[in-house]
C-alpha atoms as a PDB file:
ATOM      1  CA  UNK A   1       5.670  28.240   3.342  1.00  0.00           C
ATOM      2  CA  UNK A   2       9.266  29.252   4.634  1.00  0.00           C
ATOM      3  CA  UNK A   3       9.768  25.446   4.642  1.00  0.00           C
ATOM      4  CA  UNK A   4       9.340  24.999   0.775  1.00  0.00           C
ATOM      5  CA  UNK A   5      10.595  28.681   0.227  1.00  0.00           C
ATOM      6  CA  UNK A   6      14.075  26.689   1.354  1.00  0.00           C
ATOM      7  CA  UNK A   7      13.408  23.735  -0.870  1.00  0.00           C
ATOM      8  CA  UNK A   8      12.871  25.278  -3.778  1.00  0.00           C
ATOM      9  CA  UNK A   9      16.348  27.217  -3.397  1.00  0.00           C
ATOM     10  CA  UNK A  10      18.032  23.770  -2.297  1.00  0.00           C
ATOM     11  CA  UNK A  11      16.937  22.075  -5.268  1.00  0.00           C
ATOM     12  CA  UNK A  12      17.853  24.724  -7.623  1.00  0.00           C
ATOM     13  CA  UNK A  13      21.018  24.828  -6.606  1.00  0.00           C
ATOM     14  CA  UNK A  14      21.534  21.365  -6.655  1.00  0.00           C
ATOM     15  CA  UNK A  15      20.119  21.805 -10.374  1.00  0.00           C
ATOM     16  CA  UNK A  16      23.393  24.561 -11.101  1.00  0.00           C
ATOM     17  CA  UNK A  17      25.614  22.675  -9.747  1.00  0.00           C
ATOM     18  CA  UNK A  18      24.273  19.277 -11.749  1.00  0.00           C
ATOM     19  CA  UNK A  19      24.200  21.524 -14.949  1.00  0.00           C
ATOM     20  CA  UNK A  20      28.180  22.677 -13.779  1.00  0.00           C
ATOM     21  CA  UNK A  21      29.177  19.324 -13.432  1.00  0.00           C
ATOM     22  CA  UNK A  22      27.934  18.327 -16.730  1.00  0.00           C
ATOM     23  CA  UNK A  23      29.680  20.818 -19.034  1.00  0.00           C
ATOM     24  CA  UNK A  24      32.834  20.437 -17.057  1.00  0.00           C
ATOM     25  CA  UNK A  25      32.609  16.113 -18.140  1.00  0.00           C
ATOM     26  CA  UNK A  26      31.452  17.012 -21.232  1.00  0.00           C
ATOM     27  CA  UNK A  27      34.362  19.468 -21.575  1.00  0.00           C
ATOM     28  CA  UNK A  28      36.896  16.797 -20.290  1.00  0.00           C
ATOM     29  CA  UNK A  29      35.037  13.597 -22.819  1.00  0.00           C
ATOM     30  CA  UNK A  30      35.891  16.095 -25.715  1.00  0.00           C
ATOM     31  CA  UNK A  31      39.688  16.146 -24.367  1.00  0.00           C
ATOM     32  CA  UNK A  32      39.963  12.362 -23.923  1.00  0.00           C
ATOM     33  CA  UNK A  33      38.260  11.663 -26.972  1.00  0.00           C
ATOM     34  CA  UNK A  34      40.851  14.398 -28.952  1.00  0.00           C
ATOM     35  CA  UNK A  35      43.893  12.624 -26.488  1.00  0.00           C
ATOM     36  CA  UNK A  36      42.862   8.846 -27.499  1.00  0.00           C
ATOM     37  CA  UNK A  37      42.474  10.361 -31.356  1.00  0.00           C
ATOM     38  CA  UNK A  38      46.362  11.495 -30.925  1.00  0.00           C
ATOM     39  CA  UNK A  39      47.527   7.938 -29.360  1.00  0.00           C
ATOM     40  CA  UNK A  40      45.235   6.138 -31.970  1.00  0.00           C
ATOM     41  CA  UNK A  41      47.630   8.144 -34.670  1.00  0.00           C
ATOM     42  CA  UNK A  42      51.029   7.853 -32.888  1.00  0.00           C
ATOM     43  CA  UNK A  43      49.778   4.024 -32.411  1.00  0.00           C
ATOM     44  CA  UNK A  44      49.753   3.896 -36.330  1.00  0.00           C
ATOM     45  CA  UNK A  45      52.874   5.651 -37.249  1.00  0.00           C
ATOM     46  CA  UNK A  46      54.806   3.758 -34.985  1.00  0.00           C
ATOM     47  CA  UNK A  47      53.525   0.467 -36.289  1.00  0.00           C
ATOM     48  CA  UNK A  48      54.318   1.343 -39.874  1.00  0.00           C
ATOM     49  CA  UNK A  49      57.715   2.889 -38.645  1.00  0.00           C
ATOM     50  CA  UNK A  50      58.066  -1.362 -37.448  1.00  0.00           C
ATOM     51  CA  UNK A  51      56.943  -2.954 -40.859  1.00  0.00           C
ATOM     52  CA  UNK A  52      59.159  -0.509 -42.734  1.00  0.00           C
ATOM     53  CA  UNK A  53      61.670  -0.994 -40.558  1.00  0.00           C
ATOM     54  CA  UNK A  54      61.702  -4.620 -40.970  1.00  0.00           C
ATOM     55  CA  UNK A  55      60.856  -4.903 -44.507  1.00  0.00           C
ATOM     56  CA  UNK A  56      64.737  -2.817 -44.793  1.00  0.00           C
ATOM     57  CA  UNK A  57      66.372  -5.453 -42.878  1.00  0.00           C
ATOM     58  CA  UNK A  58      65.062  -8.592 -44.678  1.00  0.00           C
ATOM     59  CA  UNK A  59      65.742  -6.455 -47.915  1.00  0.00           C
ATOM     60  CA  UNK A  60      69.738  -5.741 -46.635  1.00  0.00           C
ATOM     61  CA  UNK A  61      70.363  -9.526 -45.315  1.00  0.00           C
ATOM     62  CA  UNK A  62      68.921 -11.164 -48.821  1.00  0.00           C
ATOM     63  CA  UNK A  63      71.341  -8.291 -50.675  1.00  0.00           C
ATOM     64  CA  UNK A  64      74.375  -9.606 -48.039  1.00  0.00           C
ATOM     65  CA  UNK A  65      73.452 -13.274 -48.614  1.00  0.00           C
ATOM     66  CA  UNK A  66      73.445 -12.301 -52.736  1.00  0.00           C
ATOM     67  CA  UNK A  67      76.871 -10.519 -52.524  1.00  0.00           C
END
């Protein structure tokens, strides 16, 4: 009886610290998922940061090529 006395406490630890381990990844998935939100928006703004930038140049050199 001592024998499965000992299991029983084994496994429910194990349990804990399986039940630990899964709030602590689902804690760090919620802080990727936020980080990869914040990159996805950065990603966006930068791009349109590019087209603008570009659509000012082609709009300066056909003024230049005008004047």
């Amino acid at each position: 009886m001592l024998f499965l006395a000992r299991f029983r406490i084994k496994k429910k630890h194990k349990v804990l610290s399986l039940e630990r381990s899964v709030v602590e990844l689902e804690a760090r998935a919620e802080d990727l998922e936020r980080e990869a939100a914040e990159l996805r928006r950065e990603n966006w703004w930068l791009k349109e940061m590019l087209i603008m930038k570009g659509r000012s140049m082609r709009t300066s050199k056909q003024r230049s090529k005008q004047g």
